[in-house]
C-alpha atoms as a PDB file:
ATOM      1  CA  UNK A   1     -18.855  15.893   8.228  1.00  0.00           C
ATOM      2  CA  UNK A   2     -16.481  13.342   9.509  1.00  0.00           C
ATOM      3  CA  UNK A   3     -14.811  12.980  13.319  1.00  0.00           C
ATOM      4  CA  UNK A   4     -11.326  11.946  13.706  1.00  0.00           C
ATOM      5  CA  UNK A   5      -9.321  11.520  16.531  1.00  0.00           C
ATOM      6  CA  UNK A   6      -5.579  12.346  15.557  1.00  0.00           C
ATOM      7  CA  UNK A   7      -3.172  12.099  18.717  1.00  0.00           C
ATOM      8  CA  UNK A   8      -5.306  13.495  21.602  1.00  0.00           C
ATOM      9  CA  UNK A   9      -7.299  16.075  19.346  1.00  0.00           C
ATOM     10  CA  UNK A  10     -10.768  15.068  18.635  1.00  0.00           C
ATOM     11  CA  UNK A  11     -11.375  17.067  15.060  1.00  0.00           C
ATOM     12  CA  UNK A  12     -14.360  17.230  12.827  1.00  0.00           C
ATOM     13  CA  UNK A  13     -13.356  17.272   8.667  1.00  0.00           C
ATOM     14  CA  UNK A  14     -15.866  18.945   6.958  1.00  0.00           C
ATOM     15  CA  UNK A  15     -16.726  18.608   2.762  1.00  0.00           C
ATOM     16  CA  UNK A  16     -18.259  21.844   1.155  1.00  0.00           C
ATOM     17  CA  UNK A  17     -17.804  22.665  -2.485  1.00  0.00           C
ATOM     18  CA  UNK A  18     -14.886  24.672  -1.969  1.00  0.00           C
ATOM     19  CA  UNK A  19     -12.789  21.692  -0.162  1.00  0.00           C
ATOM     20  CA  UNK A  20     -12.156  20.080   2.725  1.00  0.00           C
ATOM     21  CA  UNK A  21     -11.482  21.665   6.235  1.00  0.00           C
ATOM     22  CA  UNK A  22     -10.083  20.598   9.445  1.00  0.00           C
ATOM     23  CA  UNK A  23     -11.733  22.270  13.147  1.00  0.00           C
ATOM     24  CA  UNK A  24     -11.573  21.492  16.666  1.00  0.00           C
ATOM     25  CA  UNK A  25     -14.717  18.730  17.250  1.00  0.00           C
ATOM     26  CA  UNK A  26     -15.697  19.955  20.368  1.00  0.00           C
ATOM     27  CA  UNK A  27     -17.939  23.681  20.846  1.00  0.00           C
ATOM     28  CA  UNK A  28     -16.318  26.412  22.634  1.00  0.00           C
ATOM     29  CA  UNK A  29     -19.469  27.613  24.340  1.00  0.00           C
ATOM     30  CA  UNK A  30     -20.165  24.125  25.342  1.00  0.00           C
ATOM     31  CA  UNK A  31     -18.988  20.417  25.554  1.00  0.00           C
ATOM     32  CA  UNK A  32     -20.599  19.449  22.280  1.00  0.00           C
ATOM     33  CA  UNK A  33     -19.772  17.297  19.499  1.00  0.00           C
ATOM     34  CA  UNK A  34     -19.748  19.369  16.285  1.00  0.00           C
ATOM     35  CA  UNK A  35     -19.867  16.415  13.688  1.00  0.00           C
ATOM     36  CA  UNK A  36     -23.498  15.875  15.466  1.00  0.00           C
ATOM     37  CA  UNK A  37     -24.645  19.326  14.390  1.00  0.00           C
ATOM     38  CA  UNK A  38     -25.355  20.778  10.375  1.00  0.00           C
ATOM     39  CA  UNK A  39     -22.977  21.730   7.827  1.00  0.00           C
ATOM     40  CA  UNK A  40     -25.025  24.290   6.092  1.00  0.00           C
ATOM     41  CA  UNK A  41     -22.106  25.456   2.868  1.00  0.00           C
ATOM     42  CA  UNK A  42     -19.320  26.818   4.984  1.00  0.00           C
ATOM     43  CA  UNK A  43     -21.274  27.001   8.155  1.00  0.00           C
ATOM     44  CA  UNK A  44     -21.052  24.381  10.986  1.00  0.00           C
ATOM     45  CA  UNK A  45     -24.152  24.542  13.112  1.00  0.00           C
ATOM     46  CA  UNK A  46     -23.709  23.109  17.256  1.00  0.00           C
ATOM     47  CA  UNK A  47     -26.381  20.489  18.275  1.00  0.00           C
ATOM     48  CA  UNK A  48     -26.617  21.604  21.116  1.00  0.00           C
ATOM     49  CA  UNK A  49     -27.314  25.792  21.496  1.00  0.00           C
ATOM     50  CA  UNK A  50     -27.131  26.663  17.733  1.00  0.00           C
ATOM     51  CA  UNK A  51     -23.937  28.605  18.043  1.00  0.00           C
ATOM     52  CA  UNK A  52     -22.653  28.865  14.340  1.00  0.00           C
ATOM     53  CA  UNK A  53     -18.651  28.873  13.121  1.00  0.00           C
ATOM     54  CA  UNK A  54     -17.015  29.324   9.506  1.00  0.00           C
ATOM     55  CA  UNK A  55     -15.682  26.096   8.713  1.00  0.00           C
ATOM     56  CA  UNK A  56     -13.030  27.739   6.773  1.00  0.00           C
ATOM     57  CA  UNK A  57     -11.816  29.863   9.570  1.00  0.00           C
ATOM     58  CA  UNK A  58     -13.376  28.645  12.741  1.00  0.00           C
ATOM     59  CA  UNK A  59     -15.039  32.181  13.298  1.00  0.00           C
ATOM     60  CA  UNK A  60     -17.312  32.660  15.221  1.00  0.00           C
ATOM     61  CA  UNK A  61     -20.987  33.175  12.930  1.00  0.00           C
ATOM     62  CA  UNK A  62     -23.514  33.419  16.256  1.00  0.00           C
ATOM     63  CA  UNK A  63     -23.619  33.427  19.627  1.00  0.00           C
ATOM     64  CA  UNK A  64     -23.601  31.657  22.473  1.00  0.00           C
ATOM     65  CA  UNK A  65     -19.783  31.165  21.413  1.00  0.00           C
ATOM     66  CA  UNK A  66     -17.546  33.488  21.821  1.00  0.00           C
ATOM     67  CA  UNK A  67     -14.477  32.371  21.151  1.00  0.00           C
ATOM     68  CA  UNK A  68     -13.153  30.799  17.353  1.00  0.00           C
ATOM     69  CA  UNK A  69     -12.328  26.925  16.924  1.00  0.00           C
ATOM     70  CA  UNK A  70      -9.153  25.947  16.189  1.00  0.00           C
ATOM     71  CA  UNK A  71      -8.225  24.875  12.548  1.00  0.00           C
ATOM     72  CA  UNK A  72      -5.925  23.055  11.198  1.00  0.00           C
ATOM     73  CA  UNK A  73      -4.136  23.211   7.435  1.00  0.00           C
ATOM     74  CA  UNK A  74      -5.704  20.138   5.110  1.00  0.00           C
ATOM     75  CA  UNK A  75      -4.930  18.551   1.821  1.00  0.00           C
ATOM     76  CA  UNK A  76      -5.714  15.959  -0.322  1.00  0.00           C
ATOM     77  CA  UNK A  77      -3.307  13.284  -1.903  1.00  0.00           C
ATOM     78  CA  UNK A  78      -5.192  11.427  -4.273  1.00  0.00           C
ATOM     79  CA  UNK A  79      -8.336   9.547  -2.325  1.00  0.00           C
ATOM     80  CA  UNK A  80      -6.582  10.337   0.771  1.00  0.00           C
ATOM     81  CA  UNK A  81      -7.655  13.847   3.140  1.00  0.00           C
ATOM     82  CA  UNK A  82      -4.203  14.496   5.282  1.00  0.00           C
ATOM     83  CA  UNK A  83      -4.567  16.953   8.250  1.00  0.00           C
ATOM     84  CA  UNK A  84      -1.334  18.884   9.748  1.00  0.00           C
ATOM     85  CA  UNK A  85      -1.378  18.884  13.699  1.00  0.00           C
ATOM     86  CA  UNK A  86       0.836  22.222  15.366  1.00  0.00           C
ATOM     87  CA  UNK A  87       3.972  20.320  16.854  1.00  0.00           C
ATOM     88  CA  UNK A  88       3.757  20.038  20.717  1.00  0.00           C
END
């Protein structure tokens, strides 16, 4: 796992073996930094209360979130990972 900051979105890339994917950094249960949780094949563990998403979709996997993390489209030009923001 990798954070970012693009514009004023703080976003964690993530590398499984089916490719590279693009979420919100921050937990929607609580203020947490993602990147400083697991990456256990698709699913992205918190640090802080174990809530679980799908890196792939931002789904929710366990509780204490609730609500999904944003995602955002990826793709890779040669060496480089490029990430699409939504236009403000």
């Amino acid at each position: 796992m990798l954070p970012v900051q693009l514009s004023d979105r703080r976003i964690v890339l993530c590398h499984t073996r089916s490719g590279w994917y693009a979420l919100d950094d921050v937990c929607t249960h609580a203020d947490a930094n993602l990147h400083e949780g697991r990456l256990r094949g698709t699913k992205l563990i918190c640090p802080l209360h174990g809530a679980a998403f799908d890196c792939r979709s931002g789904a929710v996997l366990s509780k204490p979130a609730t609500v999904a993390l944003c995602t955002y489209e990826v793709r890779c030009v040669g060496e480089e990972v490029q990430v699409a923001l939504p236009k403000s």
